[in-house]
N, C-alpha and C. Protein backbone atom coordinates (compact mmCIF):
# COMPACT_ATOMS: atom_id res chain seq x y z
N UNK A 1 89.33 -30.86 39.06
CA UNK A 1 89.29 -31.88 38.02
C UNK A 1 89.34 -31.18 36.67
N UNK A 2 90.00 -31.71 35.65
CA UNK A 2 90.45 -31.32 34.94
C UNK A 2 89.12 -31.48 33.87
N UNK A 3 88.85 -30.32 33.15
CA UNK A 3 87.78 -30.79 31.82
C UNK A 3 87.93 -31.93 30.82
N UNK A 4 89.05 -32.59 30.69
CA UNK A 4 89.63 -33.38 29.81
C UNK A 4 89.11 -34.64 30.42
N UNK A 5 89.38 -34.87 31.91
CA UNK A 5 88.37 -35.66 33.02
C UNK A 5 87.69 -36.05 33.27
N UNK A 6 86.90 -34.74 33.05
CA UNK A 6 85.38 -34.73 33.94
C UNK A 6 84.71 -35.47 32.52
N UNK A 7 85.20 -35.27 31.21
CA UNK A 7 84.26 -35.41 30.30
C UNK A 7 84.48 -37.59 30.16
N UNK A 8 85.92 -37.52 30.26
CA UNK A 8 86.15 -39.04 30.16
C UNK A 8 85.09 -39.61 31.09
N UNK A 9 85.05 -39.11 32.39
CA UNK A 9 84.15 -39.57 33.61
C UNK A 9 82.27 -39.82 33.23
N UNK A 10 82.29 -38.80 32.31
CA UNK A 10 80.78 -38.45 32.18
C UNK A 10 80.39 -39.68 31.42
N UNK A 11 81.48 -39.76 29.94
CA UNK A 11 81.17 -40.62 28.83
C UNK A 11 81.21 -41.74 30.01
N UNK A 12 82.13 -42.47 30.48
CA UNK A 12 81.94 -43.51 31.26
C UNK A 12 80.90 -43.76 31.78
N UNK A 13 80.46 -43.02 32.60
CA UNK A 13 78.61 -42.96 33.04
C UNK A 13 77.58 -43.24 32.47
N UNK A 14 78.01 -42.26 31.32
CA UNK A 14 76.60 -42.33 30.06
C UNK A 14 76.40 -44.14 29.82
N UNK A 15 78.24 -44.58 29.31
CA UNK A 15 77.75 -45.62 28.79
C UNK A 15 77.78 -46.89 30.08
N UNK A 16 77.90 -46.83 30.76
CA UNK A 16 77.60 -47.83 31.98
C UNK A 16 76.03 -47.94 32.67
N UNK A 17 75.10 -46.65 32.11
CA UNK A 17 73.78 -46.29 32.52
C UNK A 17 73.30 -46.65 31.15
N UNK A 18 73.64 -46.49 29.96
CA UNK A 18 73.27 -47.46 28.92
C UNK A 18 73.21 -48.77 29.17
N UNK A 19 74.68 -49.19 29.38
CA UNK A 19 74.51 -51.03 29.26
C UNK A 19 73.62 -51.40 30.29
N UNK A 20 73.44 -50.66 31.20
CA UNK A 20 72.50 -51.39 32.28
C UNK A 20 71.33 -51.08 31.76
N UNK A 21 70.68 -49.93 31.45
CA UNK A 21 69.35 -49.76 30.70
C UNK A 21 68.82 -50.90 29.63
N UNK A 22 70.19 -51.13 29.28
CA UNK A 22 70.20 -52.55 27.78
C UNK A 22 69.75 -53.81 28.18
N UNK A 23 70.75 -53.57 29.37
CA UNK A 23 70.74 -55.04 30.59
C UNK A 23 69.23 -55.34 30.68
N UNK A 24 68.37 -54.13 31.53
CA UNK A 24 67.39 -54.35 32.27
C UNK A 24 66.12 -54.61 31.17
N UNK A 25 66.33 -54.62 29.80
CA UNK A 25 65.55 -54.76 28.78
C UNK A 25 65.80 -56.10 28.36
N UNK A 26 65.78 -57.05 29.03
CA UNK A 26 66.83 -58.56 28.84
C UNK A 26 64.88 -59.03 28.50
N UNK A 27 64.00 -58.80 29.47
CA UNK A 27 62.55 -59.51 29.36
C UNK A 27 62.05 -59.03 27.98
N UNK A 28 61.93 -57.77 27.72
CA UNK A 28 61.04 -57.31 26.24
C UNK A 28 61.57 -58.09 25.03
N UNK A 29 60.29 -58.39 24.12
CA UNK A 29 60.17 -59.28 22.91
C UNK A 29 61.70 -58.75 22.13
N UNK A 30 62.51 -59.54 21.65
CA UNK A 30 63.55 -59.53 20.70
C UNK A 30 62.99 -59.75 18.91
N UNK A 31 63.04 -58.68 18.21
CA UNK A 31 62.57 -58.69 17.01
C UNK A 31 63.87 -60.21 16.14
N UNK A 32 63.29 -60.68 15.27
CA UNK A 32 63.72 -61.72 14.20
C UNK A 32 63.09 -61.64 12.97
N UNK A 33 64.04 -61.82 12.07
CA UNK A 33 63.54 -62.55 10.70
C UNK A 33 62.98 -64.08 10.16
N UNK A 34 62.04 -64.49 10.44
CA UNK A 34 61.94 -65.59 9.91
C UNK A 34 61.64 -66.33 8.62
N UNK A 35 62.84 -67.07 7.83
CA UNK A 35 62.66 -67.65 6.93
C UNK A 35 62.94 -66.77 5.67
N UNK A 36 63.26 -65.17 5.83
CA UNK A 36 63.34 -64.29 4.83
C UNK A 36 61.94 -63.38 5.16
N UNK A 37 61.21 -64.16 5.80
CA UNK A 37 59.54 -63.45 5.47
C UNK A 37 59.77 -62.18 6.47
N UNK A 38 58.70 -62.01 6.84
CA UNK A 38 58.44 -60.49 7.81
C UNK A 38 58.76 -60.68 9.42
N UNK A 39 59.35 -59.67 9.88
CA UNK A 39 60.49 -59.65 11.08
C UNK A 39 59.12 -59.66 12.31
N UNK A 40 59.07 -61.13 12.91
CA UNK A 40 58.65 -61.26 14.24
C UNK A 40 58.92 -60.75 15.27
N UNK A 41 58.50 -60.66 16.63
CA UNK A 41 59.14 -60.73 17.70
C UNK A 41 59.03 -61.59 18.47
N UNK A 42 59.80 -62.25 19.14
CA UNK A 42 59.80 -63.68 19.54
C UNK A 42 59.57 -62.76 21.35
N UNK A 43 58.39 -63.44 22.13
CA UNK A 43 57.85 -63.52 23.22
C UNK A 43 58.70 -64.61 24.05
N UNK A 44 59.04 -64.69 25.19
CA UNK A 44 58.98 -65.78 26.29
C UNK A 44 58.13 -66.23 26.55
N UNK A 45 57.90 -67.52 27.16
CA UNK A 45 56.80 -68.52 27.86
C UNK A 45 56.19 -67.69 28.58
N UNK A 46 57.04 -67.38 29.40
CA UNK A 46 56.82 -66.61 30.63
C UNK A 46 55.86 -65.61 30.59
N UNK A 47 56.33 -64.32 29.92
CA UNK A 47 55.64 -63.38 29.63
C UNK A 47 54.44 -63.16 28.85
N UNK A 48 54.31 -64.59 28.44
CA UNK A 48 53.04 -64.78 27.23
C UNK A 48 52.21 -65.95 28.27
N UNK A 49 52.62 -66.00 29.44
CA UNK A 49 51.75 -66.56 30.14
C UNK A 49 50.94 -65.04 31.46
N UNK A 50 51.63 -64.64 31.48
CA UNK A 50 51.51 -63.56 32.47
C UNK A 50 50.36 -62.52 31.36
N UNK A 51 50.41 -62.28 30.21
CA UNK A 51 50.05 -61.61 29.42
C UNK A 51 48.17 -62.19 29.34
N UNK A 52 48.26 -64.06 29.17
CA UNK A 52 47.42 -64.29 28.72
C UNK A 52 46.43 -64.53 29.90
N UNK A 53 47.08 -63.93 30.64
CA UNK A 53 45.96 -64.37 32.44
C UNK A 53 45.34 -63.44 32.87
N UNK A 54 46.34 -62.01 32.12
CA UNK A 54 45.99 -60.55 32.13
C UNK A 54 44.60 -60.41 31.53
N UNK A 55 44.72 -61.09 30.31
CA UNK A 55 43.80 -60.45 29.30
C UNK A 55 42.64 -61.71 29.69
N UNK A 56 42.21 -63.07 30.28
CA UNK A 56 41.40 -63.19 30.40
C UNK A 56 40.70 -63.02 31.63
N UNK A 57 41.69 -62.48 32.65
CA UNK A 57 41.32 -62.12 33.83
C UNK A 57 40.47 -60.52 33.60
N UNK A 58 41.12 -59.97 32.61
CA UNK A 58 40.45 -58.63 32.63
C UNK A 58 38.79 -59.12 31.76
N UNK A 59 38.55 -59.86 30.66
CA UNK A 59 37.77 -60.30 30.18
C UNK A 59 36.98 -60.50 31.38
N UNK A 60 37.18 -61.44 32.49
CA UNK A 60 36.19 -61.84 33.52
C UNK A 60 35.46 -60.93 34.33
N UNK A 61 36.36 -60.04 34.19
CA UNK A 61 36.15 -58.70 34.95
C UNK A 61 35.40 -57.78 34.40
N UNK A 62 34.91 -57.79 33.15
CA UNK A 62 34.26 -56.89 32.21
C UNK A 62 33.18 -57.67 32.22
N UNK A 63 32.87 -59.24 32.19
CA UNK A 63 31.82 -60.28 32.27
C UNK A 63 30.88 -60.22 33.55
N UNK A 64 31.39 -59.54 34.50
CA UNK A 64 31.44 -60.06 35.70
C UNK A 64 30.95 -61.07 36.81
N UNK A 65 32.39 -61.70 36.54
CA UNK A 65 32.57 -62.92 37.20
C UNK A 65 33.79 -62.74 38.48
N UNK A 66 34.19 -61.22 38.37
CA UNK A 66 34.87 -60.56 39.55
C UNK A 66 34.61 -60.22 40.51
N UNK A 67 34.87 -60.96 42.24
CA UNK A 67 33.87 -60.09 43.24
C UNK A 67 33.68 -60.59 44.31
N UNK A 68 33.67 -60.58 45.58
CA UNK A 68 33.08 -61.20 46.61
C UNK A 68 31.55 -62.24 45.82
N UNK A 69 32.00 -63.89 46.41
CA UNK A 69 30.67 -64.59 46.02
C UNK A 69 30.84 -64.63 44.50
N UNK A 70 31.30 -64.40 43.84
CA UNK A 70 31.02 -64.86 42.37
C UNK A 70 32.47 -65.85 41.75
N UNK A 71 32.59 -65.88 40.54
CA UNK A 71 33.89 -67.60 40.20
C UNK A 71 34.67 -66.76 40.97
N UNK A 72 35.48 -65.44 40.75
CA UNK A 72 36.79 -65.31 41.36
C UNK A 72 36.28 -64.46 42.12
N UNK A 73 36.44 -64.33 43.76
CA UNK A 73 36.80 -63.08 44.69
C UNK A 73 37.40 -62.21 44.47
N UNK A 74 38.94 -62.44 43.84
CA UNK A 74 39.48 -61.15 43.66
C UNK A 74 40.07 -61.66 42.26
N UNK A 75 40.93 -60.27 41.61
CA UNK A 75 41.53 -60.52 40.41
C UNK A 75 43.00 -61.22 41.05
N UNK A 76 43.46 -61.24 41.84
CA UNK A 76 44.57 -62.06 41.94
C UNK A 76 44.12 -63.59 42.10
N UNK A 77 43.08 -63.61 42.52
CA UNK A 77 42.57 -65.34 42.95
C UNK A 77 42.52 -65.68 41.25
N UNK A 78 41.74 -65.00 40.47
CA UNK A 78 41.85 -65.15 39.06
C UNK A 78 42.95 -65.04 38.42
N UNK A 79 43.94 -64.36 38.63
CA UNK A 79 45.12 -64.65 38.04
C UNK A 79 46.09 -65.76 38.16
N UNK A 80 46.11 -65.94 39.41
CA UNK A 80 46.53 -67.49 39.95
C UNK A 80 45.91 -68.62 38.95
N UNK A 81 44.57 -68.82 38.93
CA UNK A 81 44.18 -69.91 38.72
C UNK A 81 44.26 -69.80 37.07
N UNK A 82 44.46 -68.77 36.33
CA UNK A 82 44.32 -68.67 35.10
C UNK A 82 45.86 -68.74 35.01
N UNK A 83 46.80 -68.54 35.58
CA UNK A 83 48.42 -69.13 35.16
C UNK A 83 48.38 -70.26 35.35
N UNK A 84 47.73 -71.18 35.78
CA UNK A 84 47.92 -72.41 36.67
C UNK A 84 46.98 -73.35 35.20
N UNK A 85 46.34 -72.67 34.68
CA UNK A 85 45.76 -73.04 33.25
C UNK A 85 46.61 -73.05 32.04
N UNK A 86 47.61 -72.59 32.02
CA UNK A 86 48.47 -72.61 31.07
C UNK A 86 48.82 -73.28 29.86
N UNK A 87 48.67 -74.86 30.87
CA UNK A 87 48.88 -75.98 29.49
C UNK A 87 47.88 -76.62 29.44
N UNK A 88 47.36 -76.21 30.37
CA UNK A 88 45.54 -76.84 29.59
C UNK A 88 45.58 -76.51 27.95
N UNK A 89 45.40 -74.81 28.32
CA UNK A 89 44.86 -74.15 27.02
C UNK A 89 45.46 -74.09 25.77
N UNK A 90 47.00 -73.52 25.90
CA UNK A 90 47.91 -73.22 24.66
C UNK A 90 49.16 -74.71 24.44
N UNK A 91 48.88 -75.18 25.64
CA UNK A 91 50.59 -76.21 25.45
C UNK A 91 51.09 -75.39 25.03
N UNK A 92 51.74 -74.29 26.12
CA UNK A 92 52.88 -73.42 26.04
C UNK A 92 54.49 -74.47 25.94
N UNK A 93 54.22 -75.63 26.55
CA UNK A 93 55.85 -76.30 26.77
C UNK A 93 56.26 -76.65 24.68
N UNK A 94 55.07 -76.68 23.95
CA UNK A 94 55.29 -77.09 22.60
C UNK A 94 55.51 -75.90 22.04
N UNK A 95 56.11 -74.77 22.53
CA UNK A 95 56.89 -72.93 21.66
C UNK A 95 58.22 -73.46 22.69
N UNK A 96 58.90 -74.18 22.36
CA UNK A 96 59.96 -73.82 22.92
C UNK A 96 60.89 -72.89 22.32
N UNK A 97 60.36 -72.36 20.95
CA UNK A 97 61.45 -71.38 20.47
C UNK A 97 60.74 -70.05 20.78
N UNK A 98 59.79 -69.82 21.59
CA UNK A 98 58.92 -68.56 21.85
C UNK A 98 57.32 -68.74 21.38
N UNK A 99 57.00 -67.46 21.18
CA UNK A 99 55.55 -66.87 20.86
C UNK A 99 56.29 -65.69 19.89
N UNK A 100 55.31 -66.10 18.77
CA UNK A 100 55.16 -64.63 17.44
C UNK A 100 54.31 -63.43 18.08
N UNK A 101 54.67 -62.64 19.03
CA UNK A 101 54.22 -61.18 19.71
C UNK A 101 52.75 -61.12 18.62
N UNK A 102 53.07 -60.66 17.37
CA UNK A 102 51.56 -60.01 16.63
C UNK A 102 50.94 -61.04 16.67
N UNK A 103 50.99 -62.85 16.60
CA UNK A 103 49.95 -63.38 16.31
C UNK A 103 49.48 -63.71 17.44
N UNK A 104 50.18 -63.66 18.87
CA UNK A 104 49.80 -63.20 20.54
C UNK A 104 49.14 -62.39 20.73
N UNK A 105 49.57 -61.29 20.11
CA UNK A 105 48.50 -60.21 20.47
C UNK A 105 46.93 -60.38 20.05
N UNK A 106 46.64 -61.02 18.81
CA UNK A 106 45.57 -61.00 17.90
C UNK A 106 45.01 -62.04 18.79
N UNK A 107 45.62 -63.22 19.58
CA UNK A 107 45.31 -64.11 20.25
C UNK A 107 44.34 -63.24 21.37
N UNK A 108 45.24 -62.26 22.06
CA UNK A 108 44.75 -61.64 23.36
C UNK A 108 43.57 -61.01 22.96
N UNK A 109 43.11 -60.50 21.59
CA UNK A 109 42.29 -59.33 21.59
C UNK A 109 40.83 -60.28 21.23
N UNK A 110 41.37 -61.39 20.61
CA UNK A 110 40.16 -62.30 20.44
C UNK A 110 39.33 -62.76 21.93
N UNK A 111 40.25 -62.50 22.94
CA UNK A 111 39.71 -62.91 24.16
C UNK A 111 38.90 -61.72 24.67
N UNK A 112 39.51 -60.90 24.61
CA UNK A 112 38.60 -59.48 25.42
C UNK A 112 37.78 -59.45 24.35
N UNK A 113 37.43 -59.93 22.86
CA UNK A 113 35.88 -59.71 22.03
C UNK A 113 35.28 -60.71 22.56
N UNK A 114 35.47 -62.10 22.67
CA UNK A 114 34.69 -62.97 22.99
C UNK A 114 33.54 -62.51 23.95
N UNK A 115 32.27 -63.15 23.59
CA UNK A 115 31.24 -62.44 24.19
C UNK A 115 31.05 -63.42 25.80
N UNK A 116 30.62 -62.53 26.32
CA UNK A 116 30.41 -62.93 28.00
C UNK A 116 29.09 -64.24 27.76
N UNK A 117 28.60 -64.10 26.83
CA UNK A 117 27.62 -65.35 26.94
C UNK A 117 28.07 -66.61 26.79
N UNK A 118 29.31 -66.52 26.03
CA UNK A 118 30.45 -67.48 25.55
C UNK A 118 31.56 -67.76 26.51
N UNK A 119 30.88 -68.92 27.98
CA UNK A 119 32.32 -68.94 28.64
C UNK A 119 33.35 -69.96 27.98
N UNK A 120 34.55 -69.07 28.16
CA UNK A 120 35.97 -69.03 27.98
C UNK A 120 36.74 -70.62 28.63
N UNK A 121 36.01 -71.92 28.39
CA UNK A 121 36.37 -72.83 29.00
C UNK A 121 37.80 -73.43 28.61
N UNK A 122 38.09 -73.21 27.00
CA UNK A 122 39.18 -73.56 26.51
C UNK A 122 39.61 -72.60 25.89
N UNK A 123 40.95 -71.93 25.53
CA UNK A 123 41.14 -71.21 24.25
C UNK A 123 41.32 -71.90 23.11
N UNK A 124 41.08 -73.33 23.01
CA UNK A 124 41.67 -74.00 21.67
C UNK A 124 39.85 -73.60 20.69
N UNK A 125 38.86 -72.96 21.50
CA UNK A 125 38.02 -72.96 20.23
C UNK A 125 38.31 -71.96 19.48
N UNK A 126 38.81 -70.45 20.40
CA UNK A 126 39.70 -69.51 19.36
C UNK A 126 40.55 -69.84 18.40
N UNK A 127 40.87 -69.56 17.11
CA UNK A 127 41.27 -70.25 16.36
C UNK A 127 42.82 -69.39 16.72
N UNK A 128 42.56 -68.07 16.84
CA UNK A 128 43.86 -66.97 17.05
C UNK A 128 44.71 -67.87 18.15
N UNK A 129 44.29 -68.47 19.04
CA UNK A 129 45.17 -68.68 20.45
C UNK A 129 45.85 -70.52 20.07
N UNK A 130 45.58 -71.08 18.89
CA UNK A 130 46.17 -71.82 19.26
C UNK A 130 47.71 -72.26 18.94
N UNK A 131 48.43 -72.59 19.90
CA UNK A 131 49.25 -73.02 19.46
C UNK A 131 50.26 -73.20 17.99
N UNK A 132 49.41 -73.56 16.73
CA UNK A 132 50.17 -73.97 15.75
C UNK A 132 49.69 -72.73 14.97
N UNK A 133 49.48 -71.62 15.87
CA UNK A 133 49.14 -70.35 15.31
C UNK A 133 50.11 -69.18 15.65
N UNK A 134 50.16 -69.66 17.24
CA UNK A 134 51.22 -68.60 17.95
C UNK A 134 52.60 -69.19 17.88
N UNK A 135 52.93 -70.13 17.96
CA UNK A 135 54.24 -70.62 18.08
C UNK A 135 55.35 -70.52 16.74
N UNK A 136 56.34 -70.38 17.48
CA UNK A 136 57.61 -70.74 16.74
C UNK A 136 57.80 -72.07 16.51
N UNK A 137 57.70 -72.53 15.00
CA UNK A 137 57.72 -73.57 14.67
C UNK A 137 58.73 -74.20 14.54
């Protein structure tokens, strides 16, 4: 094979192991400008539901309410039932244009401070998690 070849062959590779690398980055937050102001990143439903089951499932788990005999047996029984909470808490179906990632995040971290004496019945008393806080308006 000719060097003139091998190199056409390589570049071909490189960039076909790019676009798929690009491809497989289809789930991670997509940065935006909104309105002129400061560049968001717009979250999926999805992933800002998976995120927020994480972080109060791990909360429960630091509380402990994790365990044979106690609210959840295991952290998957808690994760279930805390996705299955979804629109209780945020009315995720009212972001249909996404979740603002930083004001999600500030959402998530308010949950792991919340104190264990303070159960977590709603997130609408957090002021960070609600809705007309996180959403794309």
């Amino acid at each position: 094979m000719s060097t003139k070849r091998a190199s056409g062959v390589i570049f071909a590779m490189a960039i076909g192991g790019m676009t798929a690398w690009i491809g497989c980055r289809g789930e991670r937050a997509t940065p935006m400008a909104v309105g002129g102001g400061p560049q968001y990143v717009r979250v999926s439903i999805d992933i800002a539901i998976d995120r927020l089951a994480d972080a109060r499932c791990a909360r429960e788990e630091k509380c402990g309410n994790v365990g044979r005999g106690l609210e959840y047996d295991t952290k998957d029984q808690c994760l279930t039932i805390m996705r299955g909470k979804k629109t209780d808490d945020l009315r995720l179906e009212n972001c249909p244009g996404g979740i603002k990632d930083q004001d999600f995040n500030e959402c998530l971290s308010d949950i792991q401070r919340e104190s264990c004496d303070n159960p977590l019945d709603s997130l609408m008393r957090l002021k960070e998690c609600r809705s007309s806080e996180i959403c794309f308006q």
